[in-house]
N, C-alpha and C. Protein backbone atom coordinates (compact mmCIF):
# COMPACT_ATOMS: atom_id res chain seq x y z
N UNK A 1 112.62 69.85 103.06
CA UNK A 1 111.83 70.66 102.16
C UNK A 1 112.45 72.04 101.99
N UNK A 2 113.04 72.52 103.25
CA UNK A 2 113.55 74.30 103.20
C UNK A 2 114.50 73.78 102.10
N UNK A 3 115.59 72.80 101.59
CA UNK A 3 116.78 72.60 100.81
C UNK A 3 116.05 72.86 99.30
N UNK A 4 115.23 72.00 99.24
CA UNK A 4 114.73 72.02 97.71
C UNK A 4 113.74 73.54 97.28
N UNK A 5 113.19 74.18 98.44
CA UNK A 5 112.59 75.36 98.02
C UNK A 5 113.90 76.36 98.15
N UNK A 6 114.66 76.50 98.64
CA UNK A 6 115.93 77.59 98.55
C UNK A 6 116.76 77.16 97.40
N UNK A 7 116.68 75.48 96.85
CA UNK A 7 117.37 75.22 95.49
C UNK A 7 116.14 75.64 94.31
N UNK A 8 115.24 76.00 94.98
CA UNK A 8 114.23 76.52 93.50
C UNK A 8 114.37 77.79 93.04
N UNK A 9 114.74 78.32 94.29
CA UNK A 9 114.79 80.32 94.04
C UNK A 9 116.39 80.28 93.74
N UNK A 10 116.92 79.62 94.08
CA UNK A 10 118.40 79.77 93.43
C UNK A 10 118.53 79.56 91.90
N UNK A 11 117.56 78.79 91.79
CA UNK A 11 117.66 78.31 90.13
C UNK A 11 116.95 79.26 89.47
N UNK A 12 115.34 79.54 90.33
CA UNK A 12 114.56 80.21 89.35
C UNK A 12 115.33 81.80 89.42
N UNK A 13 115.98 82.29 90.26
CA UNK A 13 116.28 83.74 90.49
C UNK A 13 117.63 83.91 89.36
N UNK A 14 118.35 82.43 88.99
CA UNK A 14 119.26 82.96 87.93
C UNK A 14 118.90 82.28 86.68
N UNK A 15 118.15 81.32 86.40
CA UNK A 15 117.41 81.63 85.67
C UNK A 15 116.49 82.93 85.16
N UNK A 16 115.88 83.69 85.30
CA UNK A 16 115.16 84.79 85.82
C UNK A 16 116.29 86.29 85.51
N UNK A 17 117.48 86.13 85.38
CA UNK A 17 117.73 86.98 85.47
C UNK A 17 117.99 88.34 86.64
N UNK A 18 117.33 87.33 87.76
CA UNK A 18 117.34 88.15 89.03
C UNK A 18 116.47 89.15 89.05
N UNK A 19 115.91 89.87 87.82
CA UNK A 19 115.10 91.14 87.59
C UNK A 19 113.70 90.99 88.37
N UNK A 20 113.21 90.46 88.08
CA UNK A 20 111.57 89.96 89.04
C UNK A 20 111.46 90.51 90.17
N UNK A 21 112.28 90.42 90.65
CA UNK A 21 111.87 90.78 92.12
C UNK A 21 112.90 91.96 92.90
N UNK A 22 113.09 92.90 91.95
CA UNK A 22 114.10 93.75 92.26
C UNK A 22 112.66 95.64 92.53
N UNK A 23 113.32 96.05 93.40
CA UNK A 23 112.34 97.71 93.43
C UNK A 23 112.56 97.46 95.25
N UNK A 24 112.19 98.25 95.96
CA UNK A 24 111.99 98.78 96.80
C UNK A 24 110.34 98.47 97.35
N UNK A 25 110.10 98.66 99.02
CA UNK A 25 108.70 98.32 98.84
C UNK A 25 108.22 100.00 98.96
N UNK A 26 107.02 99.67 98.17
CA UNK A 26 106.38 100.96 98.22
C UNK A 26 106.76 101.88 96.76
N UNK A 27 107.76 101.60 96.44
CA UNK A 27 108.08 101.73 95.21
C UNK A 27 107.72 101.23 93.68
N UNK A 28 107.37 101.72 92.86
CA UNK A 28 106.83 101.23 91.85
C UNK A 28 107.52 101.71 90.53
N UNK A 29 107.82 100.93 89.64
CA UNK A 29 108.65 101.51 88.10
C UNK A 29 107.68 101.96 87.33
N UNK A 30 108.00 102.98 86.01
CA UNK A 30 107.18 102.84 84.98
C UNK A 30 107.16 101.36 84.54
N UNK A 31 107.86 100.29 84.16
CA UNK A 31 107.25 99.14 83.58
C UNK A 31 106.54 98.23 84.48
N UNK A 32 105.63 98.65 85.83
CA UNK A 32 105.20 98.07 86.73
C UNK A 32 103.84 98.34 86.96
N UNK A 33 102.86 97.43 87.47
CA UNK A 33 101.80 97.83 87.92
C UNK A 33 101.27 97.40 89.72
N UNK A 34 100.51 97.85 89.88
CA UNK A 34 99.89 96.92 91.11
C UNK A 34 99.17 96.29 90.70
N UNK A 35 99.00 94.71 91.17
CA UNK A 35 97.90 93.77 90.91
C UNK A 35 97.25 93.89 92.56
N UNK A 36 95.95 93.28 92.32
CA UNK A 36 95.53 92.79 94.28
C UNK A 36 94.28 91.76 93.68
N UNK A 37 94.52 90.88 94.77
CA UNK A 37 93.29 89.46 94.56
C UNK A 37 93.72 89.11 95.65
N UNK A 38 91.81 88.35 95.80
CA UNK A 38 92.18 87.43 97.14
C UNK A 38 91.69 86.06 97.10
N UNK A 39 92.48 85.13 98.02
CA UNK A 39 92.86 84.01 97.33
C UNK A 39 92.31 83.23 98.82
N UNK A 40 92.21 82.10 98.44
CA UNK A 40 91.98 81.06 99.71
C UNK A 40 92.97 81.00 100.76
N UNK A 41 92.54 81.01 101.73
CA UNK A 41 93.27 81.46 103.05
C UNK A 41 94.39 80.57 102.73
N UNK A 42 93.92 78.93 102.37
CA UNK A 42 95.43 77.76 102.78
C UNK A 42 96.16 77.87 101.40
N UNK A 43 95.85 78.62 100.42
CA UNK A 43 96.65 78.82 99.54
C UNK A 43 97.55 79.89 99.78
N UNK A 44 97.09 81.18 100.28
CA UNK A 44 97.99 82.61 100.67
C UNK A 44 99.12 81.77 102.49
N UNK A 45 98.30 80.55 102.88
CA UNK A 45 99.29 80.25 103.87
C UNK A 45 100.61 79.61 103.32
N UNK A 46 100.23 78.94 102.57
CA UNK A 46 101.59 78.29 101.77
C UNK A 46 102.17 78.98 100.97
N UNK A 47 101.80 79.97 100.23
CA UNK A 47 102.76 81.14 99.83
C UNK A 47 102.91 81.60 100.73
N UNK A 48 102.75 81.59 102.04
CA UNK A 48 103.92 82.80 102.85
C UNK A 48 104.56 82.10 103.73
N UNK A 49 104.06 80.52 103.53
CA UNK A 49 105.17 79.38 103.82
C UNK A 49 106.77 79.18 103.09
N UNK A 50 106.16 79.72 102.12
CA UNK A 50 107.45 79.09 100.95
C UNK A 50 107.90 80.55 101.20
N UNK A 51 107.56 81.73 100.80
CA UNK A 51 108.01 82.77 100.99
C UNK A 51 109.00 82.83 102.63
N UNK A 52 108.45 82.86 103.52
CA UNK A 52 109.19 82.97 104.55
C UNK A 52 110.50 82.32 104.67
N UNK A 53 110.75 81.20 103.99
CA UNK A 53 111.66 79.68 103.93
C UNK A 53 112.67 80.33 103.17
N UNK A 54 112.44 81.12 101.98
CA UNK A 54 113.51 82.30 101.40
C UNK A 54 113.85 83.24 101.98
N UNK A 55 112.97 83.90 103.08
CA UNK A 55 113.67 85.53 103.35
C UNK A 55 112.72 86.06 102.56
N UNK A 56 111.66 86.11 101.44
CA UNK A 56 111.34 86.90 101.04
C UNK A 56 109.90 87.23 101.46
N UNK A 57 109.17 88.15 100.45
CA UNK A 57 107.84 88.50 100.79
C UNK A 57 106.37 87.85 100.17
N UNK A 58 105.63 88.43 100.99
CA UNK A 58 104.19 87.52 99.95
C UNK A 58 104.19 87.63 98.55
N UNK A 59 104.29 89.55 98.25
CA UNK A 59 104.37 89.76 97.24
C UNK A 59 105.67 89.04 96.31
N UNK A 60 106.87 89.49 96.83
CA UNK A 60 107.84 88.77 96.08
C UNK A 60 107.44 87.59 95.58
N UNK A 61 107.09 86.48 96.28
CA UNK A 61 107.06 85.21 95.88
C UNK A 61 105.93 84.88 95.11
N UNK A 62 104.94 85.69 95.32
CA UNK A 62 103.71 85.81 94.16
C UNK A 62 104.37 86.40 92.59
N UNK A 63 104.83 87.30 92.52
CA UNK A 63 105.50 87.70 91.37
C UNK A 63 106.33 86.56 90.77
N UNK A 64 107.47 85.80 91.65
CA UNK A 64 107.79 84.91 91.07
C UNK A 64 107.28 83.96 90.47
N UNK A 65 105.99 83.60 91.57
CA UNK A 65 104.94 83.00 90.37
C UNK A 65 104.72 83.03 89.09
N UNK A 66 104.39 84.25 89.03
CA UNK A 66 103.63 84.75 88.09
C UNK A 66 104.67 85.06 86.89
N UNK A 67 105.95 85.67 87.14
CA UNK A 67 107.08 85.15 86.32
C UNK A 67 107.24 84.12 85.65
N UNK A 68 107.26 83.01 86.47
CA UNK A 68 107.79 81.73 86.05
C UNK A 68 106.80 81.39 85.23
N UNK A 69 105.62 81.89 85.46
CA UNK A 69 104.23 81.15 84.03
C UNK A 69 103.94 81.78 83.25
N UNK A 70 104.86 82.98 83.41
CA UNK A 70 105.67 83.93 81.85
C UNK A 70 106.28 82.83 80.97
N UNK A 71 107.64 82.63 81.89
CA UNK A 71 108.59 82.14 81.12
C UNK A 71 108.39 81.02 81.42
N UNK A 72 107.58 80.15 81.45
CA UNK A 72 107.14 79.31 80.87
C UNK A 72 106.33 78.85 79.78
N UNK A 73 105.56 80.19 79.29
CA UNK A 73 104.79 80.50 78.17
C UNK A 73 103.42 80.74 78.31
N UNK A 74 103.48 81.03 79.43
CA UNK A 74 102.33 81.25 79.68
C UNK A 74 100.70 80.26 79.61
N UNK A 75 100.87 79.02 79.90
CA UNK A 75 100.39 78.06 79.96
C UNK A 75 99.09 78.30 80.15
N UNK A 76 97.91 77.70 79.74
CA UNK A 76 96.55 77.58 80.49
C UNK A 76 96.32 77.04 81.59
N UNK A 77 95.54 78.40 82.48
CA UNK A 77 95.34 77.65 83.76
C UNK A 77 93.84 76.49 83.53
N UNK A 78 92.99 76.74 82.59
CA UNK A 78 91.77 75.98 82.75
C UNK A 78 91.33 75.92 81.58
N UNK A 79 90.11 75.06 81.30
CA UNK A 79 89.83 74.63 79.37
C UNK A 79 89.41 75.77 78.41
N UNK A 80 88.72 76.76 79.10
CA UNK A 80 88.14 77.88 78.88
C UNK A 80 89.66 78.47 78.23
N UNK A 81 90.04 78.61 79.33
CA UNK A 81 91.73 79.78 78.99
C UNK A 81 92.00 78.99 77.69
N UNK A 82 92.48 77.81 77.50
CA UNK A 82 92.74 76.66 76.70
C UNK A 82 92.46 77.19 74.90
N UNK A 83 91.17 77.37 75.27
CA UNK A 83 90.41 77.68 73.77
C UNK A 83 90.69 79.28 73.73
N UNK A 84 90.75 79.69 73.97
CA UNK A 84 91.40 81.26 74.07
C UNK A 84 92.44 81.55 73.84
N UNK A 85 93.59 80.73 74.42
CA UNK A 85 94.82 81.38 74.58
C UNK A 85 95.43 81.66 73.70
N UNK A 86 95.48 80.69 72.53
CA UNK A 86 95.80 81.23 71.20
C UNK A 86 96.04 82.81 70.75
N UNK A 87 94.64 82.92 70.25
CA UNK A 87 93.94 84.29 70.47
C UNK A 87 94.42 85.06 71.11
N UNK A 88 94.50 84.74 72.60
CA UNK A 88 94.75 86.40 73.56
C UNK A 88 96.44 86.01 73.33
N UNK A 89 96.98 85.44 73.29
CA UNK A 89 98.31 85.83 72.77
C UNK A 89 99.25 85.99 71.57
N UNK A 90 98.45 85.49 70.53
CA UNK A 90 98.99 86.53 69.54
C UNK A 90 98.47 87.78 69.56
N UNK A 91 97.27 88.55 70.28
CA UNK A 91 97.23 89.98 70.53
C UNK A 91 98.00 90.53 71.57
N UNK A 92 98.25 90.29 72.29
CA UNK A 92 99.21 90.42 73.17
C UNK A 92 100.59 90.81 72.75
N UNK A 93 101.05 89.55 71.79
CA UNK A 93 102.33 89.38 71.02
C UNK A 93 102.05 91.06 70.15
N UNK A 94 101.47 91.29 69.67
CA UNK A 94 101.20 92.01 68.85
C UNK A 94 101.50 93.65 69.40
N UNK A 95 100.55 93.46 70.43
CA UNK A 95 100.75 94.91 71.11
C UNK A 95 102.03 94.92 71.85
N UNK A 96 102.89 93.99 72.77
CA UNK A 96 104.16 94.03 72.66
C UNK A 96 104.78 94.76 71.52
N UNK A 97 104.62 94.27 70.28
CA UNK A 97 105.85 94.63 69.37
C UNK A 97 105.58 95.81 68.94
N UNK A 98 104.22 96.75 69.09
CA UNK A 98 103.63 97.74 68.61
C UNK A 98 105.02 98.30 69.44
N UNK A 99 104.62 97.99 70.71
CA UNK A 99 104.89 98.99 72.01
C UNK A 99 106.49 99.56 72.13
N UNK A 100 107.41 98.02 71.45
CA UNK A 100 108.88 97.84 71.41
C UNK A 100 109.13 98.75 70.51
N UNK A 101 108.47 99.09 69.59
CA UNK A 101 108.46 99.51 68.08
C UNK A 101 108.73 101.20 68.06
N UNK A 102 107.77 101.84 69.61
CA UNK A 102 108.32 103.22 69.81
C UNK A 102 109.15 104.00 70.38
């Protein structure tokens, strides 16, 4: 299992561009925010399962998450999101290009 999760971050990290998970801890960019949630204990254990198996951190490997269902398109997590998503992302799309625009 460590082979195929260290062949995932190899793929997803150059895929990816490597950028995701780049800063300092404690450090924060202007194009950055803090997120915080809390999550079911055996779910935050297996992210810091898979995380540990890389070398990296909770956070790191949460971001990569959350990356990858970027660039993946951002998929619906549930039916609700489903009927929405449309919607919240062409506004989204929108305020992006406002934002690129200045």
């Amino acid at each position: 299992m460590l082979a195929s999760v260290t062949r995932f971050a190899s793929i997803y990290w150059k895929n990816s561009g490597g950028g995701c998970l780049t800063g300092g801890v404690g450090k924060i960019g202007k194009d950055r925010a803090y997120i915080s949630a809390s999550a079911p204990k055996e779910l935050v254990a297996l992210i810091d399962a898979r995380a540990e198996a890389l070398g990296w951190s909770r956070a790191q490997f949460t971001v990569a998450i959350l990356d990858k269902w970027r660039v993946d398109g951002a998929p619906a997590v549930g039916r609700t999101d489903e009927t929405m998503r449309a919607e919240v992302m062409s506004k989204f799309q929108s305020k992006a290009r406002k934002s690129a625009s200045r």
